[in-house]
C-alpha atoms as a PDB file:
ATOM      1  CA  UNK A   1       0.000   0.000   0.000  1.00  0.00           C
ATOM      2  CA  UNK A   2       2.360   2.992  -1.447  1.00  0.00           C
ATOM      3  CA  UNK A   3       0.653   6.485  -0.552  1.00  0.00           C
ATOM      4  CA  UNK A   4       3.261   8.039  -2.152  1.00  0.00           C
ATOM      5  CA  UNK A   5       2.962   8.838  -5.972  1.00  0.00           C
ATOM      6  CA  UNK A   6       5.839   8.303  -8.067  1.00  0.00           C
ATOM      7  CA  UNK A   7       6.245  12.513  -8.429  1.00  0.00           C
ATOM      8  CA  UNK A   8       6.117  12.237  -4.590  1.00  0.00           C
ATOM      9  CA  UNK A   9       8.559   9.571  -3.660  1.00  0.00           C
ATOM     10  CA  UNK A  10      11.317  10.497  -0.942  1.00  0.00           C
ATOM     11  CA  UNK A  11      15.043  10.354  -2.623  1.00  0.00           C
ATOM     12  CA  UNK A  12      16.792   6.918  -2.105  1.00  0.00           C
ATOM     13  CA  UNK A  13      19.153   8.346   0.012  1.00  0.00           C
ATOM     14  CA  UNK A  14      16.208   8.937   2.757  1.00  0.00           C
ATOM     15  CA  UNK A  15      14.876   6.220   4.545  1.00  0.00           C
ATOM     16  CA  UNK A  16      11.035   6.258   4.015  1.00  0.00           C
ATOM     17  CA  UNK A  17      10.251   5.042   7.042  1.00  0.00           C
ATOM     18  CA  UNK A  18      12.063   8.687   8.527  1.00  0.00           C
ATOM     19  CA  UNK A  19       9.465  10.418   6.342  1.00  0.00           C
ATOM     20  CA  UNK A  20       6.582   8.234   7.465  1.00  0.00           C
ATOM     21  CA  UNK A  21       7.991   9.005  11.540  1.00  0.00           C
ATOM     22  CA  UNK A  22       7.833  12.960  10.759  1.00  0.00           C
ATOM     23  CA  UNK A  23       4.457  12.993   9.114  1.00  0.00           C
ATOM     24  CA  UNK A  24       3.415  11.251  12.194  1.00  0.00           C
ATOM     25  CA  UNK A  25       4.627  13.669  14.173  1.00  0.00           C
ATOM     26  CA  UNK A  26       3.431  16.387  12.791  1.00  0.00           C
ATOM     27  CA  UNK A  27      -0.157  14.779  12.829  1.00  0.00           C
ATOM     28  CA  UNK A  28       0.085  14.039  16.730  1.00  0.00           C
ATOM     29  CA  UNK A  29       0.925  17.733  17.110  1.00  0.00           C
ATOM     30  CA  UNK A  30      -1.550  19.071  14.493  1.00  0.00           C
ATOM     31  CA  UNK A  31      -4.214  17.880  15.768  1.00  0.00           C
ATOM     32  CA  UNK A  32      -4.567  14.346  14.346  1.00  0.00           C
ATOM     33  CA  UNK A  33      -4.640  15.973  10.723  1.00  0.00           C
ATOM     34  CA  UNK A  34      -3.442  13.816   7.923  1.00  0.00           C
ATOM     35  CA  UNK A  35       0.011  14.766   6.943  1.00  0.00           C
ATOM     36  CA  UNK A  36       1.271  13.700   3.482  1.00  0.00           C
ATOM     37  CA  UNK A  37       5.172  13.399   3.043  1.00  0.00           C
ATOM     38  CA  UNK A  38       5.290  16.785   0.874  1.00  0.00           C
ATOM     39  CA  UNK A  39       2.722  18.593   3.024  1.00  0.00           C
ATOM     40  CA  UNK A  40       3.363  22.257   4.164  1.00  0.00           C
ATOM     41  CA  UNK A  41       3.553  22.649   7.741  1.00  0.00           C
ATOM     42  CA  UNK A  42       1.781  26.295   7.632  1.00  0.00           C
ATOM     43  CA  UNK A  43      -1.027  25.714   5.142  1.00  0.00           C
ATOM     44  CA  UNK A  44      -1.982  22.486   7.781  1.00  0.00           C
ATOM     45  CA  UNK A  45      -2.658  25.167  10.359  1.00  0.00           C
ATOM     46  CA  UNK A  46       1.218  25.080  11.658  1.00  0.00           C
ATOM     47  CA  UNK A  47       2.419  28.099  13.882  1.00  0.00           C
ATOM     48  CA  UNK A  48       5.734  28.842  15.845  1.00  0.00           C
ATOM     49  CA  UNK A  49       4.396  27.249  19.064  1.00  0.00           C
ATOM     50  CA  UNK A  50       3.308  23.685  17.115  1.00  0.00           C
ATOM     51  CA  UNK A  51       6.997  23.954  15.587  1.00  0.00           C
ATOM     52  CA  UNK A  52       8.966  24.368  18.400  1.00  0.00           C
ATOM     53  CA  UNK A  53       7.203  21.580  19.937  1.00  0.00           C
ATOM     54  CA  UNK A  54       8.004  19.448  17.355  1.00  0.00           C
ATOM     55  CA  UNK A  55      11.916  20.774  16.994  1.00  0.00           C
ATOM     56  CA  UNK A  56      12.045  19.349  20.884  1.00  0.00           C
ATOM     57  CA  UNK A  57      10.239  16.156  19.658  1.00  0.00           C
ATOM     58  CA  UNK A  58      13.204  15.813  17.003  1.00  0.00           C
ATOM     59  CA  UNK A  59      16.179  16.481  19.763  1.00  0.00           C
ATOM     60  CA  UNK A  60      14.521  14.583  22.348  1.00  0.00           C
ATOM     61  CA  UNK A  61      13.577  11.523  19.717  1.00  0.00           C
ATOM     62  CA  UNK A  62      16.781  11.605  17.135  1.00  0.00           C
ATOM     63  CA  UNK A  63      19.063  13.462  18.558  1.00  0.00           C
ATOM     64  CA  UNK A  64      19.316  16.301  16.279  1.00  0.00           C
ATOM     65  CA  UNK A  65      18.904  19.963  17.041  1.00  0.00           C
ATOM     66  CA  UNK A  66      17.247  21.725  14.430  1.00  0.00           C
ATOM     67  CA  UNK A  67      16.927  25.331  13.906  1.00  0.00           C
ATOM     68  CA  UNK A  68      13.656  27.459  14.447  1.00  0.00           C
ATOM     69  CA  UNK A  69      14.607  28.844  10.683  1.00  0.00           C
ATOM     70  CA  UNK A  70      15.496  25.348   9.471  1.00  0.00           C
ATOM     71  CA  UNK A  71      12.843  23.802  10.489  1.00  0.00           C
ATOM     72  CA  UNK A  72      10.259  27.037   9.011  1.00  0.00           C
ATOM     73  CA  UNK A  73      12.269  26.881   5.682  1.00  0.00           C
ATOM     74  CA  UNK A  74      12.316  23.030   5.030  1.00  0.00           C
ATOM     75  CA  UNK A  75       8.291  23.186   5.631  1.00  0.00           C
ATOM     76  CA  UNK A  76       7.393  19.746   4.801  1.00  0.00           C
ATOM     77  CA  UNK A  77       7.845  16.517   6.348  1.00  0.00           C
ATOM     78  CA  UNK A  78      10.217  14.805   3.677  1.00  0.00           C
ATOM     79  CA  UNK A  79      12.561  18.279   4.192  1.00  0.00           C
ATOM     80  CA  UNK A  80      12.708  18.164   7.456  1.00  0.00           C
ATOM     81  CA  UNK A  81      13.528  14.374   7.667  1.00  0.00           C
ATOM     82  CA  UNK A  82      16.597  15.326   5.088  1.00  0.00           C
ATOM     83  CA  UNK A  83      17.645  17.917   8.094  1.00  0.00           C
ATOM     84  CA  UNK A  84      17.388  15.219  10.416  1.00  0.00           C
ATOM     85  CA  UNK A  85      19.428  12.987   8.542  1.00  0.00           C
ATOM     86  CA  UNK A  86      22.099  15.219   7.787  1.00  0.00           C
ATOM     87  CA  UNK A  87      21.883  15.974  11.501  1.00  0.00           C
ATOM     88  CA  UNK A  88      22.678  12.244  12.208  1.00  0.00           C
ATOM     89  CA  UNK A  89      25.561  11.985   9.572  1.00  0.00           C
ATOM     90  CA  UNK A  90      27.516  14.600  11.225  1.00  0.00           C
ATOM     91  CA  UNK A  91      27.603  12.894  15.001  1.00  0.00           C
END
């Protein structure tokens, strides 16, 4: 059962299942919404508050420290799972 489309796919080098964990996320924090891999977090009703939660959901979870801007600029879930990966590469 792929809910990605082929147009939507996350690049090989990113685990899907990392995309899949921050959609999830970002549902449990907006409100149980559906979240789609190439979602943006402010058209889903996202704000600074819902974001920083989910920036201390990241660092407590993965181990990464994002960025408030990072974070606002990467703006979907398959963006900000590329920040978290290049977050792990570098420990």
């Amino acid at each position: 059962m792929e809910k990605m489309s082929e147009g939507q796919a996350a690049p090989s080098s990113l685990p899907t299942t990392l995309v899949q964990e921050m959609s999830a996320l970002w549902e449990e924090h907006l409100d149980g919404r559906e979240v789609g891999a190439d979602d943006d977090f402010f058209e889903l009703g996202g704000n600074s508050l819902i974001g920083i939660k989910i920036i201390d959901r990241v660092s407590q979870d993965y181990g990464v420290q994002l960025s408030v801007r990072d974070f606002y600029l990467a703006q979907t879930p398959t963006r900000v799972a590329e920040l978290v990966e290049q977050g792990r590469a570098r420990t």
